[in-house]
C-alpha atoms as a PDB file:
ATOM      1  CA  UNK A   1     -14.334   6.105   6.112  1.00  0.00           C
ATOM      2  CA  UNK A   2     -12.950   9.955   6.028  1.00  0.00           C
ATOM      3  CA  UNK A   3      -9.157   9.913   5.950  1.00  0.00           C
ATOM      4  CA  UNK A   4      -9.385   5.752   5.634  1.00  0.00           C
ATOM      5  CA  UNK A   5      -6.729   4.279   3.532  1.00  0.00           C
ATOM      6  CA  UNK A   6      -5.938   0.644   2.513  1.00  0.00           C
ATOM      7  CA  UNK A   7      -2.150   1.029   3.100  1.00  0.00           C
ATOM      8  CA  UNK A   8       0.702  -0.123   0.705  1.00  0.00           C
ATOM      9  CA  UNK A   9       0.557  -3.828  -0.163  1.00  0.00           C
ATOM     10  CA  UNK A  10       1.250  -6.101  -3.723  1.00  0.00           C
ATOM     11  CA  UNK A  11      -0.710  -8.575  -4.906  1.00  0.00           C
ATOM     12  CA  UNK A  12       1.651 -11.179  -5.782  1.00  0.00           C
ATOM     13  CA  UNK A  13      -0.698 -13.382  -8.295  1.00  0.00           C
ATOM     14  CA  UNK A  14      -3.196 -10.699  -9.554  1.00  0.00           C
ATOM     15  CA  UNK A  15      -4.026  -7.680 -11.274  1.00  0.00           C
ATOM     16  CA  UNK A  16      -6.198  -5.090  -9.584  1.00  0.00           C
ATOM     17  CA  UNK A  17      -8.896  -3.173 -11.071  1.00  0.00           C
ATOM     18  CA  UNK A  18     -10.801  -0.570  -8.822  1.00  0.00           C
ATOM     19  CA  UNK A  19     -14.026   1.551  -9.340  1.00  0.00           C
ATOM     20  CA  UNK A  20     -15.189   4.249  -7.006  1.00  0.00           C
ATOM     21  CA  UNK A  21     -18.950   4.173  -6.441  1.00  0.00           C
ATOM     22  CA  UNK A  22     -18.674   7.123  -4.027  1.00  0.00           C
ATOM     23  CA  UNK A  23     -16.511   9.586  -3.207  1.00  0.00           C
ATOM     24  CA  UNK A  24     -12.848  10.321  -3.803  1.00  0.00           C
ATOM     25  CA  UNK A  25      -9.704   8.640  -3.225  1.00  0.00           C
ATOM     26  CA  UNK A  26      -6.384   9.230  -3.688  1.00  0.00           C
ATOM     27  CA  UNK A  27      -4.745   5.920  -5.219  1.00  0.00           C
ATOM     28  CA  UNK A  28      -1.385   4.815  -7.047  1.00  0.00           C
ATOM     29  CA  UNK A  29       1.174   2.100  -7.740  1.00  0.00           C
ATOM     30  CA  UNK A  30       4.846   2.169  -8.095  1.00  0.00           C
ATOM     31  CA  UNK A  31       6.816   0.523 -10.467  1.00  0.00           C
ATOM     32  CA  UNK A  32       9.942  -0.845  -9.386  1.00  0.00           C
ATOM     33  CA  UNK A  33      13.448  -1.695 -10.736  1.00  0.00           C
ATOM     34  CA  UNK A  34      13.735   0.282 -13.749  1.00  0.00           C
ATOM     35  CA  UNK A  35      16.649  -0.136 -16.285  1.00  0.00           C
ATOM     36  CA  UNK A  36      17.209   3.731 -15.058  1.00  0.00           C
ATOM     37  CA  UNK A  37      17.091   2.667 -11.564  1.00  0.00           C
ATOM     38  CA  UNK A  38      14.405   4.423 -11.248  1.00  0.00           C
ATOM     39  CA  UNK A  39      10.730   3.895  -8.897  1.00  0.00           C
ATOM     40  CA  UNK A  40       8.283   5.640 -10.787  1.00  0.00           C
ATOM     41  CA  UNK A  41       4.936   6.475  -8.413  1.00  0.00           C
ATOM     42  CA  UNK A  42       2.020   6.786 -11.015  1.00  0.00           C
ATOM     43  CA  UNK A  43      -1.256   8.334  -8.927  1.00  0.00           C
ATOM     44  CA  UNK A  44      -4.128   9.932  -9.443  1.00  0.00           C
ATOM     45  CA  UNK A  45      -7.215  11.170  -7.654  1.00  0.00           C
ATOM     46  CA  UNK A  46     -10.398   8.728  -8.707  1.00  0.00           C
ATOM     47  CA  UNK A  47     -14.028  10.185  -8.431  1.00  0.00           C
ATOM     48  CA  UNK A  48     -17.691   8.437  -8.588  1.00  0.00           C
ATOM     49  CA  UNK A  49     -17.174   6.680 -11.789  1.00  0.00           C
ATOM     50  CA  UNK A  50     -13.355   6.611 -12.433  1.00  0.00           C
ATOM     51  CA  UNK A  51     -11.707   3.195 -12.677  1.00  0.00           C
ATOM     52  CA  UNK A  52      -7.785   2.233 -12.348  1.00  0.00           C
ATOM     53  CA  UNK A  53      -5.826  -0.540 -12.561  1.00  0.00           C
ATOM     54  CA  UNK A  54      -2.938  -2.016 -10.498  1.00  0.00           C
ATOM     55  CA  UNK A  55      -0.528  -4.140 -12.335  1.00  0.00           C
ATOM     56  CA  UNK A  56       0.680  -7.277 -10.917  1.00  0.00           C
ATOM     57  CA  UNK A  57       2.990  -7.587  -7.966  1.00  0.00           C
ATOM     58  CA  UNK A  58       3.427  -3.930  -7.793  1.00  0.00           C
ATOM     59  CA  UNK A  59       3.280  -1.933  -4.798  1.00  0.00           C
ATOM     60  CA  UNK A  60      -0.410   0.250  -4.229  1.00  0.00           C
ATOM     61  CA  UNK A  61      -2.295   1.947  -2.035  1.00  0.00           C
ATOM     62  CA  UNK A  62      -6.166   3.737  -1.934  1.00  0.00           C
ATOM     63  CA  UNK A  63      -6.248   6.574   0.496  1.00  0.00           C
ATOM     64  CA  UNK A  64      -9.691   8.907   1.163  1.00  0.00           C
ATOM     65  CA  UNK A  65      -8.555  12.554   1.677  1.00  0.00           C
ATOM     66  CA  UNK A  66     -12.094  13.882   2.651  1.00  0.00           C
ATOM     67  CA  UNK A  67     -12.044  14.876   6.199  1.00  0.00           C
ATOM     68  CA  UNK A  68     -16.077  14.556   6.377  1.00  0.00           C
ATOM     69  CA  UNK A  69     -17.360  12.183   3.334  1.00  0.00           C
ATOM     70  CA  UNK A  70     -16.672   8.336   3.332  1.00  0.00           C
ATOM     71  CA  UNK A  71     -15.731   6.603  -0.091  1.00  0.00           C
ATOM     72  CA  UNK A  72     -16.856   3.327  -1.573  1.00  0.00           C
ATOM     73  CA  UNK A  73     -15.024   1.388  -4.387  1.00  0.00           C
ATOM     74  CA  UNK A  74     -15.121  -2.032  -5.879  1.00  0.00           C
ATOM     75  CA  UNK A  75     -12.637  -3.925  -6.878  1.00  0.00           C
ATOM     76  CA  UNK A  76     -11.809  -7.239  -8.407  1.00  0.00           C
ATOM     77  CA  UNK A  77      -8.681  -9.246  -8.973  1.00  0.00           C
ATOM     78  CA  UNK A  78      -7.694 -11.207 -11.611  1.00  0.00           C
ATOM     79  CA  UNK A  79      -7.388 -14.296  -9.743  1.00  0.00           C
ATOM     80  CA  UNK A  80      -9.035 -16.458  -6.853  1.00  0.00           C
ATOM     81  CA  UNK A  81      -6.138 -16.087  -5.347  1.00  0.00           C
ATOM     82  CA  UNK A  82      -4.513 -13.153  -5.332  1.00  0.00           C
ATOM     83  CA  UNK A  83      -2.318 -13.195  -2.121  1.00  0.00           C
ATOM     84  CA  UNK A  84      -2.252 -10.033  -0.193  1.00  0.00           C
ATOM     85  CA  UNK A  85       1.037  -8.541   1.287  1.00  0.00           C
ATOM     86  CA  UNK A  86       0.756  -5.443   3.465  1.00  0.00           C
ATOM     87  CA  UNK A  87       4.789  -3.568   3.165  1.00  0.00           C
ATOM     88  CA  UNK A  88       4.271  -2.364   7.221  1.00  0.00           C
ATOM     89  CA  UNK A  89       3.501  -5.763   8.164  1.00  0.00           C
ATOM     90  CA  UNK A  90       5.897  -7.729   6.409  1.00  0.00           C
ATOM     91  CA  UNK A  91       8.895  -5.418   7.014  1.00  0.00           C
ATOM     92  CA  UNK A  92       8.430  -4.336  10.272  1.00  0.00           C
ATOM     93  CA  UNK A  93       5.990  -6.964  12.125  1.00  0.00           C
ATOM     94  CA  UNK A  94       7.551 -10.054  11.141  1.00  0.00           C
ATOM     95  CA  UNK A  95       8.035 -12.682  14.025  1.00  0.00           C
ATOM     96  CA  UNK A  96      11.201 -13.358  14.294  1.00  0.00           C
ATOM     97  CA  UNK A  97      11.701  -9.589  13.537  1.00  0.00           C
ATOM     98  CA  UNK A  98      14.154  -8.732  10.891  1.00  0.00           C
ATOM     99  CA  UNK A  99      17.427  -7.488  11.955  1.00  0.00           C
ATOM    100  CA  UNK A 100      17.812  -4.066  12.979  1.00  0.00           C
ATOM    101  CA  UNK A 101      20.907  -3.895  10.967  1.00  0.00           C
ATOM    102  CA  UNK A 102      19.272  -4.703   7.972  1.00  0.00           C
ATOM    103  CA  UNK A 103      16.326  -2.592   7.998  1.00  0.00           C
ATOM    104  CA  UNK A 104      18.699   0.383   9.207  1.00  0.00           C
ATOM    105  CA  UNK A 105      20.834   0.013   6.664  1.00  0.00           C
ATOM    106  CA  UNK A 106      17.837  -0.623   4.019  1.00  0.00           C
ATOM    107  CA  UNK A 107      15.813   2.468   5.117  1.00  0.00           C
ATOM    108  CA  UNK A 108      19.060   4.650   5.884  1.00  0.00           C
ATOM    109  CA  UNK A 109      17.615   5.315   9.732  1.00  0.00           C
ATOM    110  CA  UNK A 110      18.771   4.848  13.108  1.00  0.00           C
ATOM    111  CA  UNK A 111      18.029   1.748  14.432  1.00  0.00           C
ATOM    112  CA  UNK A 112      16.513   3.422  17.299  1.00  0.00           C
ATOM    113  CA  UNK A 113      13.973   4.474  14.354  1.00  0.00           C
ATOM    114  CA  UNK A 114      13.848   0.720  13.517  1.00  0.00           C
ATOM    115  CA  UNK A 115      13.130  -0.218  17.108  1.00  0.00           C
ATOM    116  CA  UNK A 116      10.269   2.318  17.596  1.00  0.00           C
ATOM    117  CA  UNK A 117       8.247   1.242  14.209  1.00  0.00           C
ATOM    118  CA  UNK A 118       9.042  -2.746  15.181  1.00  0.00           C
ATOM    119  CA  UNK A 119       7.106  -1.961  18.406  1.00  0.00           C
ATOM    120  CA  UNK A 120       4.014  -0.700  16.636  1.00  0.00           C
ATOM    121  CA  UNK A 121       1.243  -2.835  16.128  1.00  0.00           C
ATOM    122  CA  UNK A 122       0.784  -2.497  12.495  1.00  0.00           C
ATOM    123  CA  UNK A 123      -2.183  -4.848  11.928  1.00  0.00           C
ATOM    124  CA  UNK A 124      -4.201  -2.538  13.899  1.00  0.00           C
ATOM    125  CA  UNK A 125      -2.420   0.743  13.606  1.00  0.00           C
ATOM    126  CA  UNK A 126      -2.963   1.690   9.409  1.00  0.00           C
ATOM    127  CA  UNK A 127      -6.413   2.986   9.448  1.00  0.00           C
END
């Protein structure tokens, strides 16, 4: 899909490897927790051909940034089950919500902002 994206998520029990078959997307991983503190975003933008791997439990994404021509990847896991954990969703559509004092003070917002992503319907609302 033009502009489609498979929005941040981890898989907690599997590696990720992804080939494009058509198109171009825009993909990346973060590492996290860093003896320098640091959360290192390593991205690149993947072609008919190109292949790239997520590591383990870290945070990724695959975004299309052609306006007019859809993309097509495969990808395979290193396990049957992988488990699947989509950031939005978990932060900010869990039932019972998490407190808007926590997620204020974790995102360094306004819990006003907190309030207004809460109410979004993010299982429907990331492509």
């Amino acid at each position: 899909m033009p502009l489609g994206q498979n929005p941040p998520h981890t898989h907690p029990r599997a590696t990720e490897i992804l080939t494009v078959l058509e198109g171009t997307l825009y993909v990346g991983f973060v590492t996290s927790n860093q003896a320098d503190r640091s959360n290192k975003l390593f991205a690149k933008v993947l072609n008919k051909g190109d292949v790239f791997v997520f590591p383990q439990g870290l945070i990724h994404f695959q975004f299309n940034p052609a306006h007019d021509k859809p993309a097509v990847a495969l990808a395979a896991l290193s396990s049957q089950n992988p488990g699947a954990i989509t950031i939005a969703n978990a932060v900010f559509g869990s039932k019972p919500p998490i407190s808007d004092d926590v997620l204020a003070k974790a995102f360094q917002v306004q819990k006003g902002t907190i309030d207004w992503l809460q109410a979004q319907f993010w299982e429907n609302n990331h492509y």
